[in-house]
Protein backbone atom coordinates (compact mmCIF):
# COMPACT_ATOMS: atom_id res chain seq x y z
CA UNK A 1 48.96 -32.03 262.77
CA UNK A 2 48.80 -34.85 260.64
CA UNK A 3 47.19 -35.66 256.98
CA UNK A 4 46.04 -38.17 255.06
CA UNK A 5 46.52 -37.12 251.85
CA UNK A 6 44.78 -39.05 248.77
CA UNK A 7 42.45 -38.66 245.05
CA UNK A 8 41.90 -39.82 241.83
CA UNK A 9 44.37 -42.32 240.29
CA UNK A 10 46.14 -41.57 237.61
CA UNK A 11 43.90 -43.99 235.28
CA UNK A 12 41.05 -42.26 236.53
CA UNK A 13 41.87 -38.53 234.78
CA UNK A 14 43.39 -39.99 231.71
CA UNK A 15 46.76 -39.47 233.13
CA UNK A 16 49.55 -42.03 231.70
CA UNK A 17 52.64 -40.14 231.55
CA UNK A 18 54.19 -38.28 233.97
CA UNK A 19 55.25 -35.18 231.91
CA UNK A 20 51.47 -34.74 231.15
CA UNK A 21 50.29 -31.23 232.01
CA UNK A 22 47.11 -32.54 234.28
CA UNK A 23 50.07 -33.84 236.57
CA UNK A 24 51.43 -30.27 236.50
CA UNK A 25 48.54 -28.81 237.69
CA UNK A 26 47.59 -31.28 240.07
CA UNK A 27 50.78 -30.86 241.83
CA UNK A 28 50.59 -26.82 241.71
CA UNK A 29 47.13 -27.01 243.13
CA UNK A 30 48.57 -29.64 246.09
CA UNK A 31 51.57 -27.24 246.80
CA UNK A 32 49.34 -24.13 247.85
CA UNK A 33 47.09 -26.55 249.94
CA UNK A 34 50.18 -28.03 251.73
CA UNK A 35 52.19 -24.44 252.19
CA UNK A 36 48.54 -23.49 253.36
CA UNK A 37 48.60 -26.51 256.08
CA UNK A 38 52.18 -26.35 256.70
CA UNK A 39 51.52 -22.54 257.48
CA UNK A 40 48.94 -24.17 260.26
CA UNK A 41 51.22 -26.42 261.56
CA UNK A 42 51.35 -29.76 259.63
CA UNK A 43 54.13 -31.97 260.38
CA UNK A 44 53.09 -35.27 258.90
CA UNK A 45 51.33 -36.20 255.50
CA UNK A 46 50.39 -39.85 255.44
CA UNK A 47 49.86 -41.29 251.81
CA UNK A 48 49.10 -44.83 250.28
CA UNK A 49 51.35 -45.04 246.95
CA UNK A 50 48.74 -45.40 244.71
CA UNK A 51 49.39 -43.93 241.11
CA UNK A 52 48.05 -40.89 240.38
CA UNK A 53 47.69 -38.23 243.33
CA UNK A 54 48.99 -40.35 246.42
CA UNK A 55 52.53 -40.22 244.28
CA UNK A 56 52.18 -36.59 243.24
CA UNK A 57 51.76 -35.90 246.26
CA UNK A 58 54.65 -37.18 247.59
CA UNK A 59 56.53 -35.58 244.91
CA UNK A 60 55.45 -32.25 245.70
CA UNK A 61 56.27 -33.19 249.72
CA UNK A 62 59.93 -34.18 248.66
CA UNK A 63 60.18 -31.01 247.26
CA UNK A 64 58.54 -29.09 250.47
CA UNK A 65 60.76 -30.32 252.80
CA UNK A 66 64.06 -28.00 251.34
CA UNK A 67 61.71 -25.15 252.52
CA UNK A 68 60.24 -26.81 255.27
CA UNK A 69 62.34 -29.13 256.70
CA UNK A 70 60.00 -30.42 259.88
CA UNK A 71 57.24 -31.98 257.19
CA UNK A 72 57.75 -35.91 257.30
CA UNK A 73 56.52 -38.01 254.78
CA UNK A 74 54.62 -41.33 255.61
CA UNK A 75 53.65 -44.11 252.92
CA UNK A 76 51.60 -46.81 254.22
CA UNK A 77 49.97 -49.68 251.97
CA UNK A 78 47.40 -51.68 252.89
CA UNK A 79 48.52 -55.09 252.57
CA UNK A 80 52.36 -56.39 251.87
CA UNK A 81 53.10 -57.23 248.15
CA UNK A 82 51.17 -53.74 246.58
CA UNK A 83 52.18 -52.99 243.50
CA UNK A 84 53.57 -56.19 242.29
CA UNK A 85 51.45 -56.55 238.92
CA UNK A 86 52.58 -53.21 238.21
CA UNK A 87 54.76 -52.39 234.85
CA UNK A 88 57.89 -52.28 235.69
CA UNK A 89 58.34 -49.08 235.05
CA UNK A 90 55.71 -48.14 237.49
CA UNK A 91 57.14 -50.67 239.77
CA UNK A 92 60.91 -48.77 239.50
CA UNK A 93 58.96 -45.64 241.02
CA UNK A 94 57.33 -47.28 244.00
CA UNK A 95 60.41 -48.48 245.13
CA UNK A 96 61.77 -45.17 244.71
CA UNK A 97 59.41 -43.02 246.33
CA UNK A 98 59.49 -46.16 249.33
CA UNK A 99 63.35 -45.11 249.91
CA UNK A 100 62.49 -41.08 250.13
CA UNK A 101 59.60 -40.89 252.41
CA UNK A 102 60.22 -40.43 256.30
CA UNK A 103 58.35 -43.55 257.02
CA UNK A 104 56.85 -46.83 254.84
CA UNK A 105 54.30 -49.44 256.37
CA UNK A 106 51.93 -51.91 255.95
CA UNK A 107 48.60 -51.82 257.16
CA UNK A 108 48.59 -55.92 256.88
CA UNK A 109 51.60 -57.89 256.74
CA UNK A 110 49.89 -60.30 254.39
CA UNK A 111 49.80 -60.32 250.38
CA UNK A 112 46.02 -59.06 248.95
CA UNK A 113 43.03 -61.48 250.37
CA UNK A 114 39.91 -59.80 251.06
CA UNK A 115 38.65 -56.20 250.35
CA UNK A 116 38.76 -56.09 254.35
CA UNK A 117 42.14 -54.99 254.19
CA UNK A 118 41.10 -51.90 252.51
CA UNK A 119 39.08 -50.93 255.38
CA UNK A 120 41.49 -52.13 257.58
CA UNK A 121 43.85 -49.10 256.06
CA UNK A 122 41.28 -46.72 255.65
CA UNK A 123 40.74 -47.43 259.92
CA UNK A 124 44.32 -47.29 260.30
CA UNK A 125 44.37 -43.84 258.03
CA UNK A 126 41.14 -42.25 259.98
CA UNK A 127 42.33 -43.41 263.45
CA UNK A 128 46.17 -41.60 262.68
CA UNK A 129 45.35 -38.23 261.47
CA UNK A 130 43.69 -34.82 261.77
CA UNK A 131 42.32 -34.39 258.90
CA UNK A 132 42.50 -35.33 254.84
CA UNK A 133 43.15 -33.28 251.86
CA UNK A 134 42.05 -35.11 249.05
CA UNK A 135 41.71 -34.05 245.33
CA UNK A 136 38.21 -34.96 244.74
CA UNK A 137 35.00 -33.87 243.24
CA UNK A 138 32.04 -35.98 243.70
CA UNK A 139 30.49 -35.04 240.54
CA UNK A 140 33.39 -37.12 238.58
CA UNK A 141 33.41 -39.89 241.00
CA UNK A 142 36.55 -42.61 241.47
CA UNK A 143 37.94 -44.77 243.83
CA UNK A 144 38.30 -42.13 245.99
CA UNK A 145 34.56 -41.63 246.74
CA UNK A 146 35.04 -44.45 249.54
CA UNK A 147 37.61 -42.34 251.72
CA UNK A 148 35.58 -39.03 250.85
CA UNK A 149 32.00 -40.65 252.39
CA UNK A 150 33.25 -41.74 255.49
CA UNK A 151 35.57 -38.51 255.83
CA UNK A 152 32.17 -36.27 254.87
CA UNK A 153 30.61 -38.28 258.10
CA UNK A 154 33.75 -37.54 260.37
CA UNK A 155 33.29 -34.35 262.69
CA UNK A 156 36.34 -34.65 264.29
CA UNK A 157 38.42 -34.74 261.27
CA UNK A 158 38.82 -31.63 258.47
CA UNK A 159 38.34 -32.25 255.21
CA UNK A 160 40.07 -30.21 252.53
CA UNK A 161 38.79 -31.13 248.85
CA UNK A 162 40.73 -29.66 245.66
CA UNK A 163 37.97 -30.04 243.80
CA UNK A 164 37.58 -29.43 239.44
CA UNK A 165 37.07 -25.92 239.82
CA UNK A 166 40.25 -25.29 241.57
CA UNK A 167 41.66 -27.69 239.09
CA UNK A 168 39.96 -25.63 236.66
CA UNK A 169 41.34 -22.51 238.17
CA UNK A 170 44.87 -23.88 238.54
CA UNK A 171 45.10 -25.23 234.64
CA UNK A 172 44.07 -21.44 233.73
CA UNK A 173 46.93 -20.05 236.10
CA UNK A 174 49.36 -22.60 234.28
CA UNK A 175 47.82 -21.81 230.53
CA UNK A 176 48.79 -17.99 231.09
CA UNK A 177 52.06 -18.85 232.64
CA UNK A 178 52.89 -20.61 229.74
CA UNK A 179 51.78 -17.77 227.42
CA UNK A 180 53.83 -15.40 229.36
CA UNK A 181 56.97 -17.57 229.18
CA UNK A 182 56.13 -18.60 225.27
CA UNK A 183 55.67 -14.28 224.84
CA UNK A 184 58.83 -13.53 225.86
């Protein structure tokens, strides 16, 4: 089984620093989906390496695979060049997270020309997996709200949505571990 696994960029939920606590609970709420998926047989998540969940997620994939060692990782861009008016800082990261993953492509071997090469990757992503877990609510929409319409219209594919109740739910979970930890 294979995954496409995308959300909200970092930008998008006031997220600017990785050590922020949203990016804590984002990543705990990804883990128990994935475990839940892995559990179900999923071998392959396929990300873009977009800032903000597409990273985290790969983050919390690197650390998967030491307790399940048949996930693979695949990062695939849409056009050649992505990333390139990053900071630096951000750019240091993308070529890190390009060296860990399994497998890094691009949907178009050409620098950015036409929003067609978004669709282009979004075909590519539709047409290579089995389903898409994507933290998402479309009450708060973002970029995301492309990929979650034409998954919403796709019977053949499952869509999983960590929506802002389970974020909700996860930040409590983290707030009282915290407490706990800060009690004793």
């Amino acid at each position: 089984m294979n995954i496409w696994l995308s959300g909200y960029r970092s930008y998008e939920l006031g997220v600017f620093k990785d050590n922020d606590p949203k990016v804590t609970v984002i990543k705990q709420a990804l883990r128990k989906e994935l475990i839940n998926l892995l559990d179900r047989g999923l071998e392959w998540v396929l990300t873009g390496l977009q800032l903000g969940v597409e990273q985290w997620g790969i983050e919390v994939c690197l650390e998967l695979k030491s307790e399940y060692p048949q996930l693979k990782i695949g990062a695939l861009v849409a056009f050649r060049n992505f990333g390139q008016q990053w900071q630096e800082v951000n750019q240091s990261k993308l070529v890190q997270l390009k060296s860990q993953v399994d497998f890094f492509g691009e949907v178009s071997k050409n620098p950015y020309r036409s929003p067609q090469q978004l669709r282009n990757y979004q075909n590519f992503m539709l047409s290579h997996c089995h389903g898409a877990l994507l933290v998402y609510d479309p009450e708060f929409e973002g970029k995301s709200k492309y990929d979650y319409q034409v998954l919403k219209e796709r019977e053949d594919l499952n869509l999983s949505l960590i929506d802002m109740d389970q974020l909700q739910n996860e930040a409590e979970l983290y707030q009282e571990k915290v407490q706990r930890e800060n009690d004793y």
